[in-house]
N, C-alpha and C. Protein backbone atom coordinates (compact mmCIF):
# COMPACT_ATOMS: atom_id res chain seq x y z
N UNK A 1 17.01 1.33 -20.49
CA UNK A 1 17.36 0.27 -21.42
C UNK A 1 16.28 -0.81 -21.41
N UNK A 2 16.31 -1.51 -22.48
CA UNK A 2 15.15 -2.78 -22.29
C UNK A 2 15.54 -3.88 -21.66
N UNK A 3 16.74 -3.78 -21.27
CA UNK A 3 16.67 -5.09 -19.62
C UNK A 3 16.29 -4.31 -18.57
N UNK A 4 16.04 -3.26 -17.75
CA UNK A 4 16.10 -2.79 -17.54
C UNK A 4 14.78 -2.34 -16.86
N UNK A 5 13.97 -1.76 -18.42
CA UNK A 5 12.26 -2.43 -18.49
C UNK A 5 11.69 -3.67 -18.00
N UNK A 6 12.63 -4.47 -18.56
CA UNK A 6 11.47 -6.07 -18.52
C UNK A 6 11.94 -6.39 -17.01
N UNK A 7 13.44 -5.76 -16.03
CA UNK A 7 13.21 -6.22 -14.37
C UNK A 7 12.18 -5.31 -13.77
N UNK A 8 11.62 -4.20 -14.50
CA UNK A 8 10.80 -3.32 -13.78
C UNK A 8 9.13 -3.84 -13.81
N UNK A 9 9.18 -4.60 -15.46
CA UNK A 9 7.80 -5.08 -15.44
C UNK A 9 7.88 -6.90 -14.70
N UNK A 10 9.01 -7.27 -14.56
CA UNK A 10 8.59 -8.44 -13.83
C UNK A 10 8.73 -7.80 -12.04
N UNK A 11 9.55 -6.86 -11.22
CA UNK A 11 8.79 -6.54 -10.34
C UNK A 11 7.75 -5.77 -10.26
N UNK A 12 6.98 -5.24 -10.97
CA UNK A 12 5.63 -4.89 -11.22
C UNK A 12 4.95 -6.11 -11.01
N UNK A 13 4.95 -6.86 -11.59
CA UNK A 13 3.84 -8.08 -11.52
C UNK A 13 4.05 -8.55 -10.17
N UNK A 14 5.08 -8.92 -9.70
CA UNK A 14 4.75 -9.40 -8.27
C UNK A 14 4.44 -8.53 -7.14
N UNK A 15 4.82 -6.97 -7.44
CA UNK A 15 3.94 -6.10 -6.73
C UNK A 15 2.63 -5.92 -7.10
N UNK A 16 1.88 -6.07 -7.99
CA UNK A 16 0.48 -6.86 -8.37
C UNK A 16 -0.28 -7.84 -7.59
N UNK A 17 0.77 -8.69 -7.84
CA UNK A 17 0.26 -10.01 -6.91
C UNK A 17 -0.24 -9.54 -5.33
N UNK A 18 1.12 -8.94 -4.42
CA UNK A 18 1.56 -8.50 -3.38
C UNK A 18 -0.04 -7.52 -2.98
N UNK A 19 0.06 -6.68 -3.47
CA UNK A 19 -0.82 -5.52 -3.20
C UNK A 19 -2.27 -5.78 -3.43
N UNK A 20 -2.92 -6.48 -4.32
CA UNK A 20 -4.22 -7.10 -5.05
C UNK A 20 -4.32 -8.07 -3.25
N UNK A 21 -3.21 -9.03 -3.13
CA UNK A 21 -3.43 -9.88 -1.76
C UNK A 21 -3.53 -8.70 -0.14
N UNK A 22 -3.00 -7.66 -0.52
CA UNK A 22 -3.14 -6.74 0.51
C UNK A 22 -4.06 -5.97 0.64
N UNK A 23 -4.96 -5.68 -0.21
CA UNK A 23 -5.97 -4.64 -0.60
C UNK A 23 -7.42 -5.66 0.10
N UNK A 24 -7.14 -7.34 -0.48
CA UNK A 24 -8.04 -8.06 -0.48
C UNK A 24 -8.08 -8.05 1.57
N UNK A 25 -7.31 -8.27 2.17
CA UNK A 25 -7.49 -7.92 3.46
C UNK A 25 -7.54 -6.91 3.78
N UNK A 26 -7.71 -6.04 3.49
CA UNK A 26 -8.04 -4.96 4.39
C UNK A 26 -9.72 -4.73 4.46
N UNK A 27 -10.38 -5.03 3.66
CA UNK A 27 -11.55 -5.60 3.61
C UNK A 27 -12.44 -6.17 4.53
N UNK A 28 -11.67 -7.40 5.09
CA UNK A 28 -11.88 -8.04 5.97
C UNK A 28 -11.56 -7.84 7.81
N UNK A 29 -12.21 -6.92 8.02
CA UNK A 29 -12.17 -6.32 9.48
C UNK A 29 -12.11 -7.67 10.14
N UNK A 30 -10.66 -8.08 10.76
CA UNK A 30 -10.85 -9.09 11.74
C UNK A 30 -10.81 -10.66 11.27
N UNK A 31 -11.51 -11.22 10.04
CA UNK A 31 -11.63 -12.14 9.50
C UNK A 31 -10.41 -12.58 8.71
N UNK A 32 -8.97 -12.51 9.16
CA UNK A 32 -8.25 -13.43 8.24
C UNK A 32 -7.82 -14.47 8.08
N UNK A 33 -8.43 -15.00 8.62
CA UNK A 33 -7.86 -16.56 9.09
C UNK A 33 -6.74 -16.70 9.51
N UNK A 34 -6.47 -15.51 10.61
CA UNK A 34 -5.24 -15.47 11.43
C UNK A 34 -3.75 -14.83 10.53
N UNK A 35 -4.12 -14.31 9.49
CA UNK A 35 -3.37 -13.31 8.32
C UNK A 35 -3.15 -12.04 9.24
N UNK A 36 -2.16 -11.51 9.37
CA UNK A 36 -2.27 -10.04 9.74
C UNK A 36 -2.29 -9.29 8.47
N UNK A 37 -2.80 -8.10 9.10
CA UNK A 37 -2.55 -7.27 7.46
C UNK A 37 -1.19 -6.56 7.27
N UNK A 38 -0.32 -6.10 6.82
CA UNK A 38 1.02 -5.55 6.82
C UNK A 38 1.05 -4.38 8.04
N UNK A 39 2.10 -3.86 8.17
CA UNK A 39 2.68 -2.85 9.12
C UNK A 39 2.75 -1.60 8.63
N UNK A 40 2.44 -0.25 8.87
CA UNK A 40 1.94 0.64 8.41
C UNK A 40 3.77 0.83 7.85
N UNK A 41 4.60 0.84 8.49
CA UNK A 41 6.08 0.62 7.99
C UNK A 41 6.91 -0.07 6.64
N UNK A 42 5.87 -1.14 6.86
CA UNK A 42 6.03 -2.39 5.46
C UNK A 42 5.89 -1.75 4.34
N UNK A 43 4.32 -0.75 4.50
CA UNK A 43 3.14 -0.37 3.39
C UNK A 43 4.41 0.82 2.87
N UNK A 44 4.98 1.56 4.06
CA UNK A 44 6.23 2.63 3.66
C UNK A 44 6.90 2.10 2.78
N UNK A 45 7.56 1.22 3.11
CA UNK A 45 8.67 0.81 2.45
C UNK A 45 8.36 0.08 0.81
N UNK A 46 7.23 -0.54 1.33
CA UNK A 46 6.64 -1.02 -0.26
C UNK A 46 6.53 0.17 -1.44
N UNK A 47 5.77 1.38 -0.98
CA UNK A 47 5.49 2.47 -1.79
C UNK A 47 6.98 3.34 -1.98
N UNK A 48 8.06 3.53 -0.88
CA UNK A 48 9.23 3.92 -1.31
C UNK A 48 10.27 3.13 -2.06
N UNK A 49 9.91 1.56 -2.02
CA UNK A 49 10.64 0.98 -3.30
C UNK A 49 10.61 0.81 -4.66
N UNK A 50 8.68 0.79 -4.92
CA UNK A 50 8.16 1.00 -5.86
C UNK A 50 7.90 2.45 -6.66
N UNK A 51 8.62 3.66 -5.96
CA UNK A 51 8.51 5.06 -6.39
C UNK A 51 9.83 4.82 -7.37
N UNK A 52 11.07 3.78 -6.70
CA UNK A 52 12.43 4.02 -7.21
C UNK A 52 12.38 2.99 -8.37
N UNK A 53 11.05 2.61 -9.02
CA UNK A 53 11.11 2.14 -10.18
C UNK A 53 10.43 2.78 -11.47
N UNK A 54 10.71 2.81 -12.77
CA UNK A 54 9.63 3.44 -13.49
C UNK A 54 8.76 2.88 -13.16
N UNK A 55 7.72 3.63 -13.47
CA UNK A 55 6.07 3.83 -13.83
C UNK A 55 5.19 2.82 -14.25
N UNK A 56 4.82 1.97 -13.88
CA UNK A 56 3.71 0.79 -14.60
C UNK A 56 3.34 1.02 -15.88
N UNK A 57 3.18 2.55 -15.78
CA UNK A 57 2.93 3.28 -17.40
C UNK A 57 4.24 3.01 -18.25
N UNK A 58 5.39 3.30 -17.54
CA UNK A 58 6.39 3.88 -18.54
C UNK A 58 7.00 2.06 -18.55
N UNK A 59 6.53 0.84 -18.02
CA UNK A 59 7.30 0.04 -18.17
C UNK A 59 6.21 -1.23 -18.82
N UNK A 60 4.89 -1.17 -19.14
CA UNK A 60 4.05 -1.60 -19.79
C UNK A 60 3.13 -0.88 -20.97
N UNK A 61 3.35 0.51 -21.19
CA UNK A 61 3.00 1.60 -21.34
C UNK A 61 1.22 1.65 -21.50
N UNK A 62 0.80 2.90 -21.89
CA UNK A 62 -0.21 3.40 -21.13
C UNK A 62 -1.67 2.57 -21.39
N UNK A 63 -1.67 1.86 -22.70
CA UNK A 63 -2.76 1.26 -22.82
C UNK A 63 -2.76 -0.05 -22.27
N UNK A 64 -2.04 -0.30 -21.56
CA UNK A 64 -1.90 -1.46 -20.60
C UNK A 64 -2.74 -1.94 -20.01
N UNK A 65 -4.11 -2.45 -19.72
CA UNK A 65 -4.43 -2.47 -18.65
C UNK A 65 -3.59 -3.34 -17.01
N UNK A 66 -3.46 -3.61 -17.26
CA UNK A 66 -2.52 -4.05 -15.87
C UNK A 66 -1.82 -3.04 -15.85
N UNK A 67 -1.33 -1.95 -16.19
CA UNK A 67 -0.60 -1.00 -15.65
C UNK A 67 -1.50 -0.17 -14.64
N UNK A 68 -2.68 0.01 -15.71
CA UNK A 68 -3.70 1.03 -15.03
C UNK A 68 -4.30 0.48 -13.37
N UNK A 69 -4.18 -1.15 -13.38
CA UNK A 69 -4.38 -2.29 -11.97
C UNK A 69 -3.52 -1.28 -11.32
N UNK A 70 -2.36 -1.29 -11.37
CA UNK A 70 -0.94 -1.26 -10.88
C UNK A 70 -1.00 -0.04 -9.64
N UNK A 71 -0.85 0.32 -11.01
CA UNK A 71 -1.32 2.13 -10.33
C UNK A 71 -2.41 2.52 -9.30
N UNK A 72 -3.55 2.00 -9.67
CA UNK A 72 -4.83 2.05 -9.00
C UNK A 72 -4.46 1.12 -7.58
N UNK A 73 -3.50 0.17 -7.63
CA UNK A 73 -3.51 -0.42 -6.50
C UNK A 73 -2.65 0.10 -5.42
N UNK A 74 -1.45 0.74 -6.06
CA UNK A 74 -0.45 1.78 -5.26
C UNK A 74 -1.38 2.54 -4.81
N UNK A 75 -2.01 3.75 -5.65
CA UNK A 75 -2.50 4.52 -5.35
C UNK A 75 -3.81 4.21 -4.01
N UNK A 76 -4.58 2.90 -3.83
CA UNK A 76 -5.26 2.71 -2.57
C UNK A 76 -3.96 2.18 -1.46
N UNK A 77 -3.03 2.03 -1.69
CA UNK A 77 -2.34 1.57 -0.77
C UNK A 77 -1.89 2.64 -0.34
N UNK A 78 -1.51 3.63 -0.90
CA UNK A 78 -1.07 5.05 -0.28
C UNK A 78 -2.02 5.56 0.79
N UNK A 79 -3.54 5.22 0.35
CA UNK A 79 -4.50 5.58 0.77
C UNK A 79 -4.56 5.18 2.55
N UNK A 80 -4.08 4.10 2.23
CA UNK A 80 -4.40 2.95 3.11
C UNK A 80 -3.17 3.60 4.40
N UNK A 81 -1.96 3.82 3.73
CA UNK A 81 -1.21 4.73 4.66
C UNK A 81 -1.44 5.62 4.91
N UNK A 82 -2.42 7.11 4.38
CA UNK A 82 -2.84 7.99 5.39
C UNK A 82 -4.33 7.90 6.37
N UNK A 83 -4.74 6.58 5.94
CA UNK A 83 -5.69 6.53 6.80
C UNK A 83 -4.69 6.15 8.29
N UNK A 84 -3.73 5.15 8.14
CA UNK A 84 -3.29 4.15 9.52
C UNK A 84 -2.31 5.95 10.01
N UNK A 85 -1.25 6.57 9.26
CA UNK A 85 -1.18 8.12 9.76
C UNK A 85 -2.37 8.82 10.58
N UNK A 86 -3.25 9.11 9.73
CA UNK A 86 -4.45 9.56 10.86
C UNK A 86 -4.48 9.21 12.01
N UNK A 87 -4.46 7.86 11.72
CA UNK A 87 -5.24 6.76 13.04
C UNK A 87 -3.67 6.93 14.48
N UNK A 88 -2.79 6.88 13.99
CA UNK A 88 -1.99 7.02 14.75
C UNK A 88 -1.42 8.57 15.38
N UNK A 89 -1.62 9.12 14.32
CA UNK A 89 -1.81 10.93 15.26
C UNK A 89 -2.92 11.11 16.13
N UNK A 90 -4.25 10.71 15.56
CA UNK A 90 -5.43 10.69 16.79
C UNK A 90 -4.76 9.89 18.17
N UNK A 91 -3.95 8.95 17.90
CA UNK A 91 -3.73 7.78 19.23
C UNK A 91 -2.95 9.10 19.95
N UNK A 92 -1.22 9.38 19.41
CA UNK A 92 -1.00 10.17 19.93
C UNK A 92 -1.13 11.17 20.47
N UNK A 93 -1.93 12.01 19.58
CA UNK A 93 -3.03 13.35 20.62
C UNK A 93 -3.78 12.46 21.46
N UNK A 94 -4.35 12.03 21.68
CA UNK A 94 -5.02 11.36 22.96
C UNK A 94 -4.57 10.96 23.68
N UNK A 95 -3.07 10.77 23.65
CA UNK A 95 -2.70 10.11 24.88
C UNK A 95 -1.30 11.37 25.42
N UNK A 96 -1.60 12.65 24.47
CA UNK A 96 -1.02 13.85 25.22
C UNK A 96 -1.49 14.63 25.69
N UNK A 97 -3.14 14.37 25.41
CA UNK A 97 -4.17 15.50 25.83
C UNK A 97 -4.28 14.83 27.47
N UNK A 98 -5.20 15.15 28.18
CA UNK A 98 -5.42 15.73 29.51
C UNK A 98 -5.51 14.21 29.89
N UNK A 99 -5.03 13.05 29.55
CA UNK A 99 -5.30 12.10 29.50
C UNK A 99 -6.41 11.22 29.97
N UNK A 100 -7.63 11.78 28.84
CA UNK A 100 -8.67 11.15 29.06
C UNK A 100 -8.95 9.67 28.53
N UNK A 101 -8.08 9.59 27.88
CA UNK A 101 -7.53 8.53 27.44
C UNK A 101 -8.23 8.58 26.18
N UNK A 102 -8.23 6.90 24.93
CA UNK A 102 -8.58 7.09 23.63
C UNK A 102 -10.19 6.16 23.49
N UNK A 103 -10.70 6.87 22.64
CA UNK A 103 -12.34 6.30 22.52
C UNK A 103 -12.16 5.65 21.23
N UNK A 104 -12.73 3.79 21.56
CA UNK A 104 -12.63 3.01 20.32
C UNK A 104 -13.57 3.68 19.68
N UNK A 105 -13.83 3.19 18.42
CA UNK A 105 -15.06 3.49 17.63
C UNK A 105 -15.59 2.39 17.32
């Protein structure tokens, strides 16, 4: 319905906001002026709340550009969760292997 739409495109925009401010730290190795960056849990829950909405496409439709933001910004944030996955299966194999323990990089 079109109420319906317009709560999907006004939480779109503040997941815009949200994610554009999250993307912009991760950038910054170390430097946030005491900002943490989110919780690999948070980043879950952000991308499983935003799956249970239409589409940036289907709620600004496709020639949007801010939809195409939208998307592109989910889509590095997903990113952003299988990198911190990786990072946390390497921790765990290393600390089940022969316990040589884990090598920073």
């Amino acid at each position: 319905s079109a109420e319906e739409i317009e709560k999907a495109k006004a939480i779109w925009k503040s997941l815009l906001a949200y994610t554009t401010d999250v993307l912009s730290k991760f950038g910054k190795a170390g430097k946030n002026n005491g900002e943490s960056k989110p919780s690999l849990s948070d980043l879950l829950d952000l991308v499983g709340k935003a799956h249970a909405l239409p589409t940036p496409e289907e709620a600004f439709g496709r020639r949007d550009p801010s939809a195409r933001t939208m998307s592109e910004n989910m889509n590095s944030i997903i990113d952003a969760i299988d990198t911190g996955r990786d990072c946390v299966a390497k921790i765990l194999k290393n600390l089940k292997d022969d316990g040589e323990g884990i090598e920073v990089e």
